[in-house]
C-alpha atoms as a PDB file:
ATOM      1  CA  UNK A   1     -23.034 141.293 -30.233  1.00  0.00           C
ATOM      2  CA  UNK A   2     -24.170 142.294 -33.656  1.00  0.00           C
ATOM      3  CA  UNK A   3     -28.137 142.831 -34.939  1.00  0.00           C
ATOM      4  CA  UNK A   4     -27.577 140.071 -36.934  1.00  0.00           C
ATOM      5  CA  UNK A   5     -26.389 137.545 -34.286  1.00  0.00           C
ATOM      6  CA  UNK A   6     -28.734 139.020 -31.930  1.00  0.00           C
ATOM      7  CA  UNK A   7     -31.886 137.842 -33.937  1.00  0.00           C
ATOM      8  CA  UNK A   8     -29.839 134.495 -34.909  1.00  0.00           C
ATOM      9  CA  UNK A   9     -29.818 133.678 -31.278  1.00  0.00           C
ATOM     10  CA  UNK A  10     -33.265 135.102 -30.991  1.00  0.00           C
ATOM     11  CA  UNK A  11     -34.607 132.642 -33.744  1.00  0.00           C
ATOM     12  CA  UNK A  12     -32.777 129.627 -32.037  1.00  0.00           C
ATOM     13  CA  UNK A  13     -34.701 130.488 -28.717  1.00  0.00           C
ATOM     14  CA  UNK A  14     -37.961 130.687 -30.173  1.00  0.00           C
ATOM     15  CA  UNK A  15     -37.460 127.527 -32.101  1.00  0.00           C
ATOM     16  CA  UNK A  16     -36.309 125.397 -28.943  1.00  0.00           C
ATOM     17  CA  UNK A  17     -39.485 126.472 -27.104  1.00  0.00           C
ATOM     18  CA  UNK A  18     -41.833 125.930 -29.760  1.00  0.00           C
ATOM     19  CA  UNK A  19     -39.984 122.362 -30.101  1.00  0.00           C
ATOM     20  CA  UNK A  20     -41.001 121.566 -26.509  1.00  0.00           C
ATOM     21  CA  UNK A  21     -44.710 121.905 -27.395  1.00  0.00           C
ATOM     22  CA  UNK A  22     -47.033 121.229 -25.712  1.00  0.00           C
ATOM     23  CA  UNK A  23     -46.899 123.791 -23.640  1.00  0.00           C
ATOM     24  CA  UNK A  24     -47.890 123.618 -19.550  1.00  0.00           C
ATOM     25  CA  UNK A  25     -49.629 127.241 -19.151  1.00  0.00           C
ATOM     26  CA  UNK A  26     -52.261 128.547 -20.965  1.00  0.00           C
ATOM     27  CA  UNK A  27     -51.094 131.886 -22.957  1.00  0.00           C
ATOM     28  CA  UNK A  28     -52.680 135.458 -21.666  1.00  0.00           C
ATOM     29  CA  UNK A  29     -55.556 137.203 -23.900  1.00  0.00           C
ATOM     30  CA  UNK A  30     -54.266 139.956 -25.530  1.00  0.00           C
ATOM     31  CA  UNK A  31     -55.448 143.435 -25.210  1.00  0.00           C
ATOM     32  CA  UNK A  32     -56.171 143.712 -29.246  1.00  0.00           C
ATOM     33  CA  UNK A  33     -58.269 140.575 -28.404  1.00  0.00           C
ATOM     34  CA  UNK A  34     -60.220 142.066 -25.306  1.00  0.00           C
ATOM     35  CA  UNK A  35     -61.281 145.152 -27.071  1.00  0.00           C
ATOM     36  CA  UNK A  36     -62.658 143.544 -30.399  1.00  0.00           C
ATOM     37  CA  UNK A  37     -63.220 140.025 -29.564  1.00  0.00           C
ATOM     38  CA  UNK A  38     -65.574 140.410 -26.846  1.00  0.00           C
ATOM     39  CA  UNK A  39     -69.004 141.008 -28.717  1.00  0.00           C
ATOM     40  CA  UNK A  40     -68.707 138.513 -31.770  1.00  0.00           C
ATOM     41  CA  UNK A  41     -68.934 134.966 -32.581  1.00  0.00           C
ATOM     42  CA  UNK A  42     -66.004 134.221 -30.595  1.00  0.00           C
ATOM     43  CA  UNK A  43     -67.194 135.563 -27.464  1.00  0.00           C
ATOM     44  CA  UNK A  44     -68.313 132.780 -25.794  1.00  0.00           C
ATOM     45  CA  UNK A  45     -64.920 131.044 -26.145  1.00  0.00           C
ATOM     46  CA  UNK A  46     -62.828 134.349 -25.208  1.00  0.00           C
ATOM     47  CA  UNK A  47     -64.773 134.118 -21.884  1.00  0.00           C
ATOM     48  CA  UNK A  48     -64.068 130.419 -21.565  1.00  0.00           C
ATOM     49  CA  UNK A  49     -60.275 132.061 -21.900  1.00  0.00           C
ATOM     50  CA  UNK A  50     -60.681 133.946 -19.057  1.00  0.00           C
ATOM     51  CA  UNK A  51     -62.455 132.126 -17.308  1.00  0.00           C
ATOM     52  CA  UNK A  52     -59.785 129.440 -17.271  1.00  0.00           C
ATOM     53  CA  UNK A  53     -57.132 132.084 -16.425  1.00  0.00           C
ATOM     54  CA  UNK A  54     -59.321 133.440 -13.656  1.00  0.00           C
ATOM     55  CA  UNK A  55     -59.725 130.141 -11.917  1.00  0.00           C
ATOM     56  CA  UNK A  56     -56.833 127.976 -12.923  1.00  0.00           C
ATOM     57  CA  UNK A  57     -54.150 130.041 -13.699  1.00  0.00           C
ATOM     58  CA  UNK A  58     -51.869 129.641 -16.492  1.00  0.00           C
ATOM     59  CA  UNK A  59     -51.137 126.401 -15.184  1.00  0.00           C
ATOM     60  CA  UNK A  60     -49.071 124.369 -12.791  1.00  0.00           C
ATOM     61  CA  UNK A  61     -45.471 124.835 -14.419  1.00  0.00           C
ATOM     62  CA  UNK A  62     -43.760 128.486 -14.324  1.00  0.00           C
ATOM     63  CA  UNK A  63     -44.366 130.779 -16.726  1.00  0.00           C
ATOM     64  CA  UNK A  64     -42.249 131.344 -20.013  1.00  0.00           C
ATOM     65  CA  UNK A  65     -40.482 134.712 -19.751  1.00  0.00           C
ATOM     66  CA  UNK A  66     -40.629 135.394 -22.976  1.00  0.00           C
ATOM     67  CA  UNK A  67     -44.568 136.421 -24.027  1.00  0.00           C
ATOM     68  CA  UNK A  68     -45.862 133.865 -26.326  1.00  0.00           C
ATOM     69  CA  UNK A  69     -49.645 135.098 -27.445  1.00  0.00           C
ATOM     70  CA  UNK A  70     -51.975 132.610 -29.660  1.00  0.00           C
ATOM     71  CA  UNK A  71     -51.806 134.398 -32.926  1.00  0.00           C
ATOM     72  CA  UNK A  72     -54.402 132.356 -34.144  1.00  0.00           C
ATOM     73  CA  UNK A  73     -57.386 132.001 -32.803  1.00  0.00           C
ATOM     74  CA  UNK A  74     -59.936 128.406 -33.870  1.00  0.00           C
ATOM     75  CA  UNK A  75     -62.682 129.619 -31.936  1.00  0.00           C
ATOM     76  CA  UNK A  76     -66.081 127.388 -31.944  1.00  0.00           C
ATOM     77  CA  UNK A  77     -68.997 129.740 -32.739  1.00  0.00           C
ATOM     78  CA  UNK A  78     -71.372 130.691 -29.995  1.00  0.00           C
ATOM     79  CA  UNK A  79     -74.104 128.564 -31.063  1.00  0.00           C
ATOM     80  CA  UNK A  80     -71.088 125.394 -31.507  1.00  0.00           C
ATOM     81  CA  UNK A  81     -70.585 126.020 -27.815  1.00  0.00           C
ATOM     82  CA  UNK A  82     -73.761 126.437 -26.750  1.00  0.00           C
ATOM     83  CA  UNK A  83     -75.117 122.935 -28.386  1.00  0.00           C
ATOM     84  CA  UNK A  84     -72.598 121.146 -26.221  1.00  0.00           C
ATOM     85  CA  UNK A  85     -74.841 120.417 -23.704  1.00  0.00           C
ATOM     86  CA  UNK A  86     -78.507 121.265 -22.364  1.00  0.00           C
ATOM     87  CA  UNK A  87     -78.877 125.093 -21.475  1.00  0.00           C
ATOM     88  CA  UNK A  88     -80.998 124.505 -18.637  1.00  0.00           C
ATOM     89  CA  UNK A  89     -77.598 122.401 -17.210  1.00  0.00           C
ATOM     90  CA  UNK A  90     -74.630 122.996 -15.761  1.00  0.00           C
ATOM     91  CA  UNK A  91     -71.543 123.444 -18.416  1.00  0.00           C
ATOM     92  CA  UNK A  92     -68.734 120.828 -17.783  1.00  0.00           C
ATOM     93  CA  UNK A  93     -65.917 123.087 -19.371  1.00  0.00           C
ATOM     94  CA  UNK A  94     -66.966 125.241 -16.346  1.00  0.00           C
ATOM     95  CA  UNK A  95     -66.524 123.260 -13.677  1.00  0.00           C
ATOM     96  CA  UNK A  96     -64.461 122.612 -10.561  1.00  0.00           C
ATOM     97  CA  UNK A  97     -63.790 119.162 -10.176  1.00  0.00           C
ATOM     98  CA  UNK A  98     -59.691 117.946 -10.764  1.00  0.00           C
ATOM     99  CA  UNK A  99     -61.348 116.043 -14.136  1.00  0.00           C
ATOM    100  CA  UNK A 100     -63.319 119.266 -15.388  1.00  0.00           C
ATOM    101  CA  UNK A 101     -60.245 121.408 -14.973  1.00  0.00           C
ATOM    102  CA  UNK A 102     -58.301 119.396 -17.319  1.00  0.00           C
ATOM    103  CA  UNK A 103     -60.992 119.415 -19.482  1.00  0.00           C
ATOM    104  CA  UNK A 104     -60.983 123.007 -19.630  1.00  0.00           C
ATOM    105  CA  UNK A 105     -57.587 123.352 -20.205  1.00  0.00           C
ATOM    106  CA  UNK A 106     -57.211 120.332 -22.907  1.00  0.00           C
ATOM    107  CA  UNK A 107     -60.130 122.180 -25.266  1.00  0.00           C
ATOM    108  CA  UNK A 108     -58.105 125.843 -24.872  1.00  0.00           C
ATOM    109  CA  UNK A 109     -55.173 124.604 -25.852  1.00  0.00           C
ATOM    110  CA  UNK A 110     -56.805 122.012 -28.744  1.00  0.00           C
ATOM    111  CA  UNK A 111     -57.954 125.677 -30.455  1.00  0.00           C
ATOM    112  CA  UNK A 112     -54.737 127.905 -30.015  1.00  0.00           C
ATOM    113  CA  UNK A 113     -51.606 128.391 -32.088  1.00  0.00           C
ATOM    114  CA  UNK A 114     -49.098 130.502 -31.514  1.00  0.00           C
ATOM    115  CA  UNK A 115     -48.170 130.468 -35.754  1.00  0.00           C
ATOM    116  CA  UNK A 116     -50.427 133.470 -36.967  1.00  0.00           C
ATOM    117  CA  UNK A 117     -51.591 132.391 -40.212  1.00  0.00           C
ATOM    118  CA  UNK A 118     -53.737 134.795 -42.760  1.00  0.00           C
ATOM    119  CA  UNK A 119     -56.761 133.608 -44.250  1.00  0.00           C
ATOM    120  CA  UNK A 120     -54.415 135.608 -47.959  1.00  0.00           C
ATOM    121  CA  UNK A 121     -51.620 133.488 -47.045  1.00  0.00           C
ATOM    122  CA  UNK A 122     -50.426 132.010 -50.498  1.00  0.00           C
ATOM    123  CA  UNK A 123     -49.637 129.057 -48.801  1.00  0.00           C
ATOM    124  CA  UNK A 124     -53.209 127.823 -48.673  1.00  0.00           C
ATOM    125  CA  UNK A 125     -53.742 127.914 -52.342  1.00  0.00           C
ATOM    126  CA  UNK A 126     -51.875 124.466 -52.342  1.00  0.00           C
ATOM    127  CA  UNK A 127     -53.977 121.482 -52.207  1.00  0.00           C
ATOM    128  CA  UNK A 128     -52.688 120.033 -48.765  1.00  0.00           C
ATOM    129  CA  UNK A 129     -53.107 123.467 -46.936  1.00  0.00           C
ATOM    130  CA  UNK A 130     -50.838 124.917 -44.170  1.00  0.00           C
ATOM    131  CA  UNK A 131     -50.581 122.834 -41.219  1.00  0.00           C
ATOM    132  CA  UNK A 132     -50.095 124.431 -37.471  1.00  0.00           C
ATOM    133  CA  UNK A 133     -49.084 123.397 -34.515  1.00  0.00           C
ATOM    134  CA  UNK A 134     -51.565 123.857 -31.969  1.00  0.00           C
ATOM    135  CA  UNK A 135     -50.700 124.416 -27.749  1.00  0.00           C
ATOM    136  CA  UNK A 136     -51.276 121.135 -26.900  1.00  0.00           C
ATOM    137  CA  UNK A 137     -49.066 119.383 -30.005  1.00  0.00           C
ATOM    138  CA  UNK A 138     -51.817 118.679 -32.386  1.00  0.00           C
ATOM    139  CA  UNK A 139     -51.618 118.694 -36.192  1.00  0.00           C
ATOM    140  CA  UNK A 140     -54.102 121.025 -37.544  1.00  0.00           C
ATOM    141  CA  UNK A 141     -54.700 121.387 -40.986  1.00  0.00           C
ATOM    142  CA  UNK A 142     -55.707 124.542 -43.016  1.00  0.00           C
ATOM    143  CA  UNK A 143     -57.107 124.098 -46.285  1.00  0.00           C
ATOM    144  CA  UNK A 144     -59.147 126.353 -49.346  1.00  0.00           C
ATOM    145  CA  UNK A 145     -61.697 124.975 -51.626  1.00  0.00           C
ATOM    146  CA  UNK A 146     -62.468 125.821 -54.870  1.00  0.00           C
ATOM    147  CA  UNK A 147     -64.656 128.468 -53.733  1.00  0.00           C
ATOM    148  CA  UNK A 148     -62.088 130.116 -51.247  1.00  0.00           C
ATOM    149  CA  UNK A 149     -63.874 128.698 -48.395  1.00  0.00           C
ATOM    150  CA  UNK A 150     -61.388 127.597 -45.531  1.00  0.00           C
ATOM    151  CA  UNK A 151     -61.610 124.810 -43.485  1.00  0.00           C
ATOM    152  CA  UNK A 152     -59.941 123.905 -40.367  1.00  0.00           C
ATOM    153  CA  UNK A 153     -59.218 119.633 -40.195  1.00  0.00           C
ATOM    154  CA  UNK A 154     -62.439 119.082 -42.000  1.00  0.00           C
ATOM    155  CA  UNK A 155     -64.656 121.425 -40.042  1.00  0.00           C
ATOM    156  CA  UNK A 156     -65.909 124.796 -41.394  1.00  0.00           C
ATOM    157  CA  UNK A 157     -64.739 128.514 -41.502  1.00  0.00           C
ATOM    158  CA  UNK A 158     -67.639 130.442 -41.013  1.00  0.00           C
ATOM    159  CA  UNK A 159     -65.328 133.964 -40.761  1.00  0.00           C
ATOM    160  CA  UNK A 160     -62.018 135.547 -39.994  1.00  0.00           C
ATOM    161  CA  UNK A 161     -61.184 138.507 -38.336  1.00  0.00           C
ATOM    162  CA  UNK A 162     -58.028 139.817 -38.915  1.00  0.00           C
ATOM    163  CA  UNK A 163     -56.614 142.401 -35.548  1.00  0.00           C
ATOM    164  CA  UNK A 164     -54.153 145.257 -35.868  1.00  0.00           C
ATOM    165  CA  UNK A 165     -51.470 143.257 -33.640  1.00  0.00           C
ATOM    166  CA  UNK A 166     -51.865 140.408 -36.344  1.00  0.00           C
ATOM    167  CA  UNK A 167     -53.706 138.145 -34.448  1.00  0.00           C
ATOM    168  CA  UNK A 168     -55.985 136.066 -36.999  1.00  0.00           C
ATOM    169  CA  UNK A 169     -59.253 134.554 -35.005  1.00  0.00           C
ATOM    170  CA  UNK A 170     -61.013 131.804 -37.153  1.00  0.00           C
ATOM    171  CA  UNK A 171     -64.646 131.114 -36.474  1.00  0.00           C
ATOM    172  CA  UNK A 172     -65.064 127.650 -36.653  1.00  0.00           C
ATOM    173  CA  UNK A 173     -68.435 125.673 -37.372  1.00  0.00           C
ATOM    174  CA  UNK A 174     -67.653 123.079 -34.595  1.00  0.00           C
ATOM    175  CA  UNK A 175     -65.189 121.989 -32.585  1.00  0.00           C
ATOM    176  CA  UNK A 176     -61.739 120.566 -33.131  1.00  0.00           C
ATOM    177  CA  UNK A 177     -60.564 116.471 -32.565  1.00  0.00           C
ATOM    178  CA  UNK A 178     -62.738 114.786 -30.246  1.00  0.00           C
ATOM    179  CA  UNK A 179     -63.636 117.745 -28.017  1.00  0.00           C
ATOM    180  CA  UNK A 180     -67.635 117.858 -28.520  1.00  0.00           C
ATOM    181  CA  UNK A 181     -67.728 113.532 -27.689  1.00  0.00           C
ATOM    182  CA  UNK A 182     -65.513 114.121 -24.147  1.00  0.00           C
ATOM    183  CA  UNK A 183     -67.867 117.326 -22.920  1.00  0.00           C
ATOM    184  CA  UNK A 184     -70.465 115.010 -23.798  1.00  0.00           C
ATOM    185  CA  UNK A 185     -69.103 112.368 -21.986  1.00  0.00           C
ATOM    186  CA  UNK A 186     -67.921 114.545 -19.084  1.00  0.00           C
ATOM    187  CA  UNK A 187     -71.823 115.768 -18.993  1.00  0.00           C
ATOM    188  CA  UNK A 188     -73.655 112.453 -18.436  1.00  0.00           C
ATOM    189  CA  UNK A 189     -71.220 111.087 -15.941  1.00  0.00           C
ATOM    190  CA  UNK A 190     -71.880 114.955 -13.747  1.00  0.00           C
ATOM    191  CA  UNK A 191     -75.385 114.660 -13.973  1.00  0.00           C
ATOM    192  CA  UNK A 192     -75.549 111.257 -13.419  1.00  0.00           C
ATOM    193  CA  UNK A 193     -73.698 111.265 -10.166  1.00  0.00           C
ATOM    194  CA  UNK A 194     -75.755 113.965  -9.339  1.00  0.00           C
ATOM    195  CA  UNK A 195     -79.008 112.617  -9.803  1.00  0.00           C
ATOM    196  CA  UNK A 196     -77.663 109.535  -8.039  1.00  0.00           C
ATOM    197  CA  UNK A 197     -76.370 111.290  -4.805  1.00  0.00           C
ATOM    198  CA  UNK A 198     -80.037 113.377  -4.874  1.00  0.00           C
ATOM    199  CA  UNK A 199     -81.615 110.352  -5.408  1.00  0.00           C
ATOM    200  CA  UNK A 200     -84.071 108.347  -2.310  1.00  0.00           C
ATOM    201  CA  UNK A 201     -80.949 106.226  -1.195  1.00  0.00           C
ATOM    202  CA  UNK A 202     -77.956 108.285  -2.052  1.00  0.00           C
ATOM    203  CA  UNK A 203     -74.890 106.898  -3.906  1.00  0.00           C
ATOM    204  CA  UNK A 204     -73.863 103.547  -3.663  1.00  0.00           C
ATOM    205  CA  UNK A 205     -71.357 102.313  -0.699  1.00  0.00           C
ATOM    206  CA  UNK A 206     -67.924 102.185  -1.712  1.00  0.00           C
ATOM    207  CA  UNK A 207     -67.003  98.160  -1.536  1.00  0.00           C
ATOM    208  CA  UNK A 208     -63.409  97.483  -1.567  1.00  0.00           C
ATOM    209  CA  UNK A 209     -61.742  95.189  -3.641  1.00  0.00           C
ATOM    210  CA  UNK A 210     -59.987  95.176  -7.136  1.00  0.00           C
ATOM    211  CA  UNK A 211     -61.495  97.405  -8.905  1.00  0.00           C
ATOM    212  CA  UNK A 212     -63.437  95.080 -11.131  1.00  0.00           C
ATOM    213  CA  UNK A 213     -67.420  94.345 -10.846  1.00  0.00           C
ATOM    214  CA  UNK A 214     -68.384  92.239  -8.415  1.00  0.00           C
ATOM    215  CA  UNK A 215     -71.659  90.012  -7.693  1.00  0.00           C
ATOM    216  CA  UNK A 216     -71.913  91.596  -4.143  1.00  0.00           C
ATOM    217  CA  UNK A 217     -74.772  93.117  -3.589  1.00  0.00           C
ATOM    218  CA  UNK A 218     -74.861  96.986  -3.122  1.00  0.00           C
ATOM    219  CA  UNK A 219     -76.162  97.195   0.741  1.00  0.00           C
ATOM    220  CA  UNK A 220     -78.237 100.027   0.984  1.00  0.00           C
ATOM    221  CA  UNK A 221     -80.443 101.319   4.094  1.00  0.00           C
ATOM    222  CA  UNK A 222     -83.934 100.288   4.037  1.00  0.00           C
ATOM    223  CA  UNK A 223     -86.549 103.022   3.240  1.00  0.00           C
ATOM    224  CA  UNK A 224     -88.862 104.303   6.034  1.00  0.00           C
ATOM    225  CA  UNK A 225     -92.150 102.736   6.390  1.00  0.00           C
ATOM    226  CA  UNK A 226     -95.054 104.838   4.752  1.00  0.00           C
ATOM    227  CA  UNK A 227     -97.041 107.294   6.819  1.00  0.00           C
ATOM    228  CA  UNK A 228     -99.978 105.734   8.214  1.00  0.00           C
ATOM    229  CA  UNK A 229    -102.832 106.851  10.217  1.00  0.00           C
ATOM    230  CA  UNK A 230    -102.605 105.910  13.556  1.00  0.00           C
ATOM    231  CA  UNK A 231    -105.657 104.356  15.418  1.00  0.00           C
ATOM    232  CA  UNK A 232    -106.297 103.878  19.351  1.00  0.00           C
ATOM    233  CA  UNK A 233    -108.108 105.592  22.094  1.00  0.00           C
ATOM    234  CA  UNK A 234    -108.665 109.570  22.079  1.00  0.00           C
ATOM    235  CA  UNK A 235    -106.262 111.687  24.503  1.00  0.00           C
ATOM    236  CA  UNK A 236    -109.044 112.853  26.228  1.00  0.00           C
ATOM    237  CA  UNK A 237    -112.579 110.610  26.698  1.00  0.00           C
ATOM    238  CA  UNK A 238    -115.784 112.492  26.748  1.00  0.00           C
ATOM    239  CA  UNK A 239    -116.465 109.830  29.890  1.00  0.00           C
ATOM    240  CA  UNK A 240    -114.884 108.489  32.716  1.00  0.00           C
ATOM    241  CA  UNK A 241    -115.758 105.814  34.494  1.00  0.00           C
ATOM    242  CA  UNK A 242    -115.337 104.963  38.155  1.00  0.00           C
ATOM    243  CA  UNK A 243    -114.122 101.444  39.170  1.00  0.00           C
ATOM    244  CA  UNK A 244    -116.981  99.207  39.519  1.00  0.00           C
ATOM    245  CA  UNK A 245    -117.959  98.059  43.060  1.00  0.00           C
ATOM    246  CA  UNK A 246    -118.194  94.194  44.206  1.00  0.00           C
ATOM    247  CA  UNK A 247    -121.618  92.594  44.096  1.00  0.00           C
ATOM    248  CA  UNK A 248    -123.422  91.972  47.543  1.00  0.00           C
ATOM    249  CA  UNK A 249    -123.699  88.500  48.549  1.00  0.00           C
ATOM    250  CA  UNK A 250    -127.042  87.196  48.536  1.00  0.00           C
ATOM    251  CA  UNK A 251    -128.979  87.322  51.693  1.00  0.00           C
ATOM    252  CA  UNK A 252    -128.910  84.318  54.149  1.00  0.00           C
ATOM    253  CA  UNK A 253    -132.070  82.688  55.231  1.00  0.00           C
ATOM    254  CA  UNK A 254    -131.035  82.119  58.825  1.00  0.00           C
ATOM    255  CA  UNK A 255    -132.539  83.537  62.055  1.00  0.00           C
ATOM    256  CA  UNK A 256    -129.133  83.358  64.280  1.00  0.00           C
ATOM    257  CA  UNK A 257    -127.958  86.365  62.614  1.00  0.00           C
ATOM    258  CA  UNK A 258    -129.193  89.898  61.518  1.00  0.00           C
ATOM    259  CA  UNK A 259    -126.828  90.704  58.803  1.00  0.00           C
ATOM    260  CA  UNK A 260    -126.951  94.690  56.878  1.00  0.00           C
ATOM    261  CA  UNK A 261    -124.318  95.485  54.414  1.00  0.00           C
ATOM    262  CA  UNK A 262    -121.376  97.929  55.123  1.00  0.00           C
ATOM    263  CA  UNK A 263    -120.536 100.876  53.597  1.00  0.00           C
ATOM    264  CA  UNK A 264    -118.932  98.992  51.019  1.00  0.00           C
ATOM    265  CA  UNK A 265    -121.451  96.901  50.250  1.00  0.00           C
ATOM    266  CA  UNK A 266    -120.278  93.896  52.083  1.00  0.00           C
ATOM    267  CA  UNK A 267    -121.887  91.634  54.967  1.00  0.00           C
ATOM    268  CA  UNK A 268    -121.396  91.860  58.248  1.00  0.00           C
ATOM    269  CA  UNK A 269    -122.447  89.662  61.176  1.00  0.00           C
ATOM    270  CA  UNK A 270    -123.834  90.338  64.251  1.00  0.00           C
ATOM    271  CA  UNK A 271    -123.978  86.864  66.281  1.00  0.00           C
END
């Protein structure tokens, strides 16, 4: 097989898998991106990366043979990420629930494409930009103003880096689509099951049915009565009594009998 058939069949390849977008396993970090990506404004996301290929994987289907690297990078800023949420809370895009996961994953791939496209490229001196093809099948749109700045779907280019391999890594003002509204979203449904199963009387009971709300009441276990202080005798009296003894009965006027009390106090007589 000739050069020339040898890159036709090549191209053909390529083209068929990048047709079958969007793809089921999240593409490895480069080496070029480890050792100059690590310290910048696209830090936080690069660790999101690996992060996500520490935990997850690449993903449920097999891995492509062939090695198809993000060649350019739409990385939210540090401070884009870190606005997400509170930073005294817990980060939904790092956490372990089924739901979470895929919310990890669906935000990676929103901001990789595997097109590498140069902030010099001639192509974005037209008015309606370059548009890429991003890992999970989105449309995104690169575009220059007047002034040169770049823009990524409407959001700002606050930087490129361009690496030696030809990776291009845009910093990006905020993040892409709808990702910022479902991390919110994701956030106040965590912490509010969480302050609901940490709460006096625990997450409501699960009551069957369809699925729809129902006027049933939520039965939930009554709290414990308050601590009060309890009153009654002392363990141990200062005094204690002996049983009383019976009266005496009075004495009897009559002369047939000489009557003395027992040793109980009690009458006996004598006739």
């Amino acid at each position: 097989m000739s050069v020339s058939s040898l890159s036709a069949a090549l191209g053909l390849l390529v083209t068929a898998v990048v047709a079958q977008l969007p793809f089921t396993t999240i593409p490895t970090i480069s080496d070029e991106i480890k050792g100059n990506a690590l310290t910048g404004e696209a830090a936080s996301f690069i660790r999101l990366w690996e992060y996500a290929l520490e935990k997850d994987g690449q993903g449920p289907a097999p891995v492509n043979r062939i090695n198809f690297e993000a060649k350019t990078i739409l990385a939210p800023g540090t401070h884009a990420l870190a606005s997400l949420v509170h930073q005294d809370a817990a980060h939904p895009l790092y956490g372990s629930t089924t739901a979470l996961t895929l919310l990890r994953r669906q935000f990676l791939l929103d901001h990789l494409v595997l097109e590498p496209l140069e902030p010099s490229d001639v192509r974005l001196d037209n008015e309606t930009g370059v548009t890429l093809l991003t890992f999970s099948h989105k449309n995104v749109t690169i575009t220059k103003d007047n002034e040169g700045k770049l823009s990524a779907n409407g959001v700002l280019v606050e930087n490129v880096t361009s690496l030696s391999d030809g990776t291009q890594i845009y910093i990006l003002q905020e993040t892409l689509f709808n990702n910022k509204e479902k991390v919110k979203v994701a956030f106040q449904r965590h912490n509010s099951f969480i302050e609901e199963l940490n709460g006096p009387t625990g997450p409501p009971l699960d009551i069957p049915g369809s699925g729809q709300p129902s006027n049933t009441p939520v039965i939930r276990a009554p709290a414990p009565p308050p601590l009060e202080e309890q009153s009654g005798p002392p363990a141990h009296p200062s005094v204690i009594r002996g049983s009383a003894m019976p009266p005496a009965p009075p004495a009897s006027n009559s002369t047939d009998a000489n009557t003395f009390p027992n040793s109980q106090g009690q009458v006996r007589s004598l006739n």
